[in-house]
PDB file of N, CA and C in Angstrom:
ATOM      1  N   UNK A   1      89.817  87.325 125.731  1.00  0.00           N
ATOM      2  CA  UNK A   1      88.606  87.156 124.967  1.00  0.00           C
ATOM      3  C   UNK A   1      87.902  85.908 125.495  1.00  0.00           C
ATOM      4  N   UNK A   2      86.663  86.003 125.995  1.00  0.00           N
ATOM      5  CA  UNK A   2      85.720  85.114 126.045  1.00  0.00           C
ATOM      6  C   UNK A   2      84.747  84.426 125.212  1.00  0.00           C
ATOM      7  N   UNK A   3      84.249  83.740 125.012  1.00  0.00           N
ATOM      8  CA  UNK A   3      83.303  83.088 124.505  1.00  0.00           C
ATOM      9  C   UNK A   3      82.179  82.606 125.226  1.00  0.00           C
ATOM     10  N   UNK A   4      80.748  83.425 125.360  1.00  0.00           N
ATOM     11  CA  UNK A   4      79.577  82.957 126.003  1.00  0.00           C
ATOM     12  C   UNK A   4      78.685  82.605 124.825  1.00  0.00           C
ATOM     13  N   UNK A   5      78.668  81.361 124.445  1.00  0.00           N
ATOM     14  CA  UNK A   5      77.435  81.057 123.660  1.00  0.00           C
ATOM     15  C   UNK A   5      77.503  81.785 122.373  1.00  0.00           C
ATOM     16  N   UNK A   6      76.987  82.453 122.192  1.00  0.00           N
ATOM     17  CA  UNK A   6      76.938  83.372 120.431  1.00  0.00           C
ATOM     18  C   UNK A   6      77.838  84.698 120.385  1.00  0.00           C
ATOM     19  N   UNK A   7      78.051  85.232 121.774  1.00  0.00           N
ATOM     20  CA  UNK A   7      78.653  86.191 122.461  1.00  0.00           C
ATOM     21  C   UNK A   7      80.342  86.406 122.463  1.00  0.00           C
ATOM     22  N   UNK A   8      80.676  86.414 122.502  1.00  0.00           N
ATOM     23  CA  UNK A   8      82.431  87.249 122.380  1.00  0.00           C
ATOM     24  C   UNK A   8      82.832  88.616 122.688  1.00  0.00           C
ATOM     25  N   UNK A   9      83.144  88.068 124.459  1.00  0.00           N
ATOM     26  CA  UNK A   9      83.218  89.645 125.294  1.00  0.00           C
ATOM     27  C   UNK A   9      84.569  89.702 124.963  1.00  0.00           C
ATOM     28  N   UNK A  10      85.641  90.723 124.933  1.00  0.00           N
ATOM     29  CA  UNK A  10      86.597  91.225 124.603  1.00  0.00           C
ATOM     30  C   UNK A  10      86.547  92.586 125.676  1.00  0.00           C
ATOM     31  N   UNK A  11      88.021  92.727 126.131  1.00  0.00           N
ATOM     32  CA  UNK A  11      88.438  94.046 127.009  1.00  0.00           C
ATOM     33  C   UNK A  11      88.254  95.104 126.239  1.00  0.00           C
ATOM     34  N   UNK A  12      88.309  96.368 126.581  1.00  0.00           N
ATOM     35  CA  UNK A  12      88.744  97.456 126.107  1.00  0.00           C
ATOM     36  C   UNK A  12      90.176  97.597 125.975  1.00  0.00           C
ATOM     37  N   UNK A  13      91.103  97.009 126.638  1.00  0.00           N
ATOM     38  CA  UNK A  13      92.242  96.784 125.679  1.00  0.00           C
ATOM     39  C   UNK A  13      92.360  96.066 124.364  1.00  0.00           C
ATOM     40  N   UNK A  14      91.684  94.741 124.762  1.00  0.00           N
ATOM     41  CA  UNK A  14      91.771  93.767 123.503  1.00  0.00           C
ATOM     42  C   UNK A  14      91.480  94.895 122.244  1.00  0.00           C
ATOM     43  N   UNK A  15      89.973  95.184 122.626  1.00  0.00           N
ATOM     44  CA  UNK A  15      89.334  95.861 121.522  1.00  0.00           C
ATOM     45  C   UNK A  15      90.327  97.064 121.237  1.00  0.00           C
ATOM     46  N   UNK A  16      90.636  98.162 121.664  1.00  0.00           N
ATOM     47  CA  UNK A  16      91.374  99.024 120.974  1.00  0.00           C
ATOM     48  C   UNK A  16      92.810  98.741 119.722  1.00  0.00           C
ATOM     49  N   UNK A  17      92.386  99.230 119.685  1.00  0.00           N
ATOM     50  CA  UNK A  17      93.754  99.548 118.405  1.00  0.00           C
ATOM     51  C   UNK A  17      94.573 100.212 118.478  1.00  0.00           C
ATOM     52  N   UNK A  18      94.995 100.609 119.898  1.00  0.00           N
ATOM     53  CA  UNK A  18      96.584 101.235 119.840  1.00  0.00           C
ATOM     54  C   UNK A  18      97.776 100.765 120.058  1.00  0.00           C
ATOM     55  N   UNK A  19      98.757 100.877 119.751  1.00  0.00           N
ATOM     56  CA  UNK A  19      99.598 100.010 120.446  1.00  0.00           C
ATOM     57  C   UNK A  19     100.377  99.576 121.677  1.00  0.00           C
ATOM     58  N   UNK A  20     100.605  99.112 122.030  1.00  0.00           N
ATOM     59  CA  UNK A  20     100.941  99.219 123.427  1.00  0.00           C
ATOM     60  C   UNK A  20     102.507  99.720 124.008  1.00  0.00           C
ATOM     61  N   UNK A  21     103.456  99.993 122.670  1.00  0.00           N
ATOM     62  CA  UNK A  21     104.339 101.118 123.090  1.00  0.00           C
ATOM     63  C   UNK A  21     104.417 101.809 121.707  1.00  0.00           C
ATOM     64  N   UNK A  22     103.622 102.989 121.966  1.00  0.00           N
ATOM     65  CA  UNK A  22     103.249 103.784 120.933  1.00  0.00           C
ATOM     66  C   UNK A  22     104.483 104.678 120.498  1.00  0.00           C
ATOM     67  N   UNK A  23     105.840 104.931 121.701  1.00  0.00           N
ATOM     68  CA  UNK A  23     106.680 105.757 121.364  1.00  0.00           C
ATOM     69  C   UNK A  23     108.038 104.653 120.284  1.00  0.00           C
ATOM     70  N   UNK A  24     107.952 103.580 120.025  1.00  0.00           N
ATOM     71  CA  UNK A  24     108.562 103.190 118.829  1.00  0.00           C
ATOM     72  C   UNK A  24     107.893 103.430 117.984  1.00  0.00           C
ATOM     73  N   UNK A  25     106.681 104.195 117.400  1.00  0.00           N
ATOM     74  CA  UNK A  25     106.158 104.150 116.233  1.00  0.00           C
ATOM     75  C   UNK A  25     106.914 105.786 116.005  1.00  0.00           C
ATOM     76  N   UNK A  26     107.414 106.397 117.308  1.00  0.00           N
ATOM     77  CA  UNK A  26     107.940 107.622 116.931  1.00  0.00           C
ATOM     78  C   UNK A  26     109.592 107.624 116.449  1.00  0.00           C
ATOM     79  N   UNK A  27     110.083 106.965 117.038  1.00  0.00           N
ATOM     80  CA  UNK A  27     111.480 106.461 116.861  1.00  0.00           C
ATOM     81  C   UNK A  27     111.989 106.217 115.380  1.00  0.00           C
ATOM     82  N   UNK A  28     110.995 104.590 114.873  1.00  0.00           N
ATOM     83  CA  UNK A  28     110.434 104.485 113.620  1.00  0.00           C
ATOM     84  C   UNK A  28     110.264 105.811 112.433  1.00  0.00           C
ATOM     85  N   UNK A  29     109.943 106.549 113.158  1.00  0.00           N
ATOM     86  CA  UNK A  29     109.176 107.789 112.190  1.00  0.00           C
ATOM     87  C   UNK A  29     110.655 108.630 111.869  1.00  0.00           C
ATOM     88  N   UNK A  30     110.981 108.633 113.040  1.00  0.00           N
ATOM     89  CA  UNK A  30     111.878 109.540 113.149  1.00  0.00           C
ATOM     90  C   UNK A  30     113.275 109.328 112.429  1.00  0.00           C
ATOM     91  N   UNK A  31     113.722 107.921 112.479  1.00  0.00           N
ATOM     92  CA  UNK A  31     115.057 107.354 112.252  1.00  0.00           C
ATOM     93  C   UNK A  31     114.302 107.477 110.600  1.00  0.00           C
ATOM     94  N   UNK A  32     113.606 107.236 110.254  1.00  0.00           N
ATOM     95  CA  UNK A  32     113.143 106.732 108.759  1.00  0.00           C
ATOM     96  C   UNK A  32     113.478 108.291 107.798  1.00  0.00           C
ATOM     97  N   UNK A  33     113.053 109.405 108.697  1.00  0.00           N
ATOM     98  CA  UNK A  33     112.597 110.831 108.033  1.00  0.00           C
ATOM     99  C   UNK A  33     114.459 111.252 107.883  1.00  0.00           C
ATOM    100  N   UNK A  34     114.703 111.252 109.314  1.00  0.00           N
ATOM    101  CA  UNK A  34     116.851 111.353 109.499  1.00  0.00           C
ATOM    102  C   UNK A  34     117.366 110.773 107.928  1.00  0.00           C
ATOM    103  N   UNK A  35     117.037 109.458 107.721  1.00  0.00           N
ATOM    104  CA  UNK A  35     117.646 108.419 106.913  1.00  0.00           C
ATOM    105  C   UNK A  35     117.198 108.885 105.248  1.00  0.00           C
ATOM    106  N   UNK A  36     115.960 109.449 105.245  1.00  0.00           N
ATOM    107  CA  UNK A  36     115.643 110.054 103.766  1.00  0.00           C
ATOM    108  C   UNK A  36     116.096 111.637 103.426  1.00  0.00           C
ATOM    109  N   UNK A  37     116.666 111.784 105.015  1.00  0.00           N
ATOM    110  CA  UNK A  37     116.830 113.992 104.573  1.00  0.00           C
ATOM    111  C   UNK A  37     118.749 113.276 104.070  1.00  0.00           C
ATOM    112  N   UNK A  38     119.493 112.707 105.006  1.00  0.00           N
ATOM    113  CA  UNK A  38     120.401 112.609 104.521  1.00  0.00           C
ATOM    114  C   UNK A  38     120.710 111.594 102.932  1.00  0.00           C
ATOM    115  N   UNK A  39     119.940 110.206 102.416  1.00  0.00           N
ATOM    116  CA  UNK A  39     120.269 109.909 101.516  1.00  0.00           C
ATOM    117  C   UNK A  39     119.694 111.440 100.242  1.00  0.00           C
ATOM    118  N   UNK A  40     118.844 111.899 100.720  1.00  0.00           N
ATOM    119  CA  UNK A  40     118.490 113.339  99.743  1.00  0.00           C
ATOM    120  C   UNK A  40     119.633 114.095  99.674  1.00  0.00           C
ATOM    121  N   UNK A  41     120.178 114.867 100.533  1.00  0.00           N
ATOM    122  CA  UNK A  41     121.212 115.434 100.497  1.00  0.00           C
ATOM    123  C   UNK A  41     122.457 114.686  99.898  1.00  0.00           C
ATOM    124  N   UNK A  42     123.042 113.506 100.164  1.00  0.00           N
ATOM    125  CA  UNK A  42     123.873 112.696  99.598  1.00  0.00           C
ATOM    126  C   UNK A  42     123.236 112.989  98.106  1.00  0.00           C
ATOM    127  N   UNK A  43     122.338 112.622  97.426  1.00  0.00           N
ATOM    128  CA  UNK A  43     122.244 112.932  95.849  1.00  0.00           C
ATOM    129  C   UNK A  43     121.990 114.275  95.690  1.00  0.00           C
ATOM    130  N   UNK A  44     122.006 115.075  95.990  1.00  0.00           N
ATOM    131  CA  UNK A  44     121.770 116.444  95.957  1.00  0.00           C
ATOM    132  C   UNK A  44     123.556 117.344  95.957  1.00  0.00           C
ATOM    133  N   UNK A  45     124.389 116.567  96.720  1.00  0.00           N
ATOM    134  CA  UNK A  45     125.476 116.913  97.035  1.00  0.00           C
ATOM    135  C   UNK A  45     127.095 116.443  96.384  1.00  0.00           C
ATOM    136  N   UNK A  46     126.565 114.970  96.312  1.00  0.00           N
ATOM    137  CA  UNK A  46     127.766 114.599  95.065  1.00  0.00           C
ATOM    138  C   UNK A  46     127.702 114.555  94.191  1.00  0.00           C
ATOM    139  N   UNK A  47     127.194 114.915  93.445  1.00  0.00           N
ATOM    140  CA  UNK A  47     126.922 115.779  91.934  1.00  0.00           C
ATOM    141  C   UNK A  47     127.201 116.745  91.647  1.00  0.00           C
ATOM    142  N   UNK A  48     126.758 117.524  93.215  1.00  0.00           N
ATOM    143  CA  UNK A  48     127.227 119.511  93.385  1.00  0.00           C
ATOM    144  C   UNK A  48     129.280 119.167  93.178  1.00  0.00           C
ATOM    145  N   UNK A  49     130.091 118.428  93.803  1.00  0.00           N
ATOM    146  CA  UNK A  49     131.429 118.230  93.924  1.00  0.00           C
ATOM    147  C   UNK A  49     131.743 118.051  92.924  1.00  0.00           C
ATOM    148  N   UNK A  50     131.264 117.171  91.492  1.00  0.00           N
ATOM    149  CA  UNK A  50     132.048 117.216  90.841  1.00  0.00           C
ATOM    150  C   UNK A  50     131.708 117.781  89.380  1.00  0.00           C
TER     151      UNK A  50
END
């Protein structure tokens, strides 16, 4: 980011909003969705046992 006078040039990287390793936001997604099907099943299932 620059600064000319009143001005503030910025890249097209700077400026975007993606992230720059977008495949942990899948990982993230993924480990999170794994981690809620099994604590679901865990209450869904030891209750069914006894």
């Amino acid at each position: 980011m620059e600064k000319h006078g009143d001005k503030i040039e910025v890249t097209e990287r700077e400026a975007s909003n993606k992230p720059s390793k977008p495949h942990h936001v899948r990982i993230v997604l993924a480990v999170s969705l794994l981690l809620a099907v099994v604590v679901m099943s865990l209450v869904w299932i030891i209750p069914a046992l006894s």
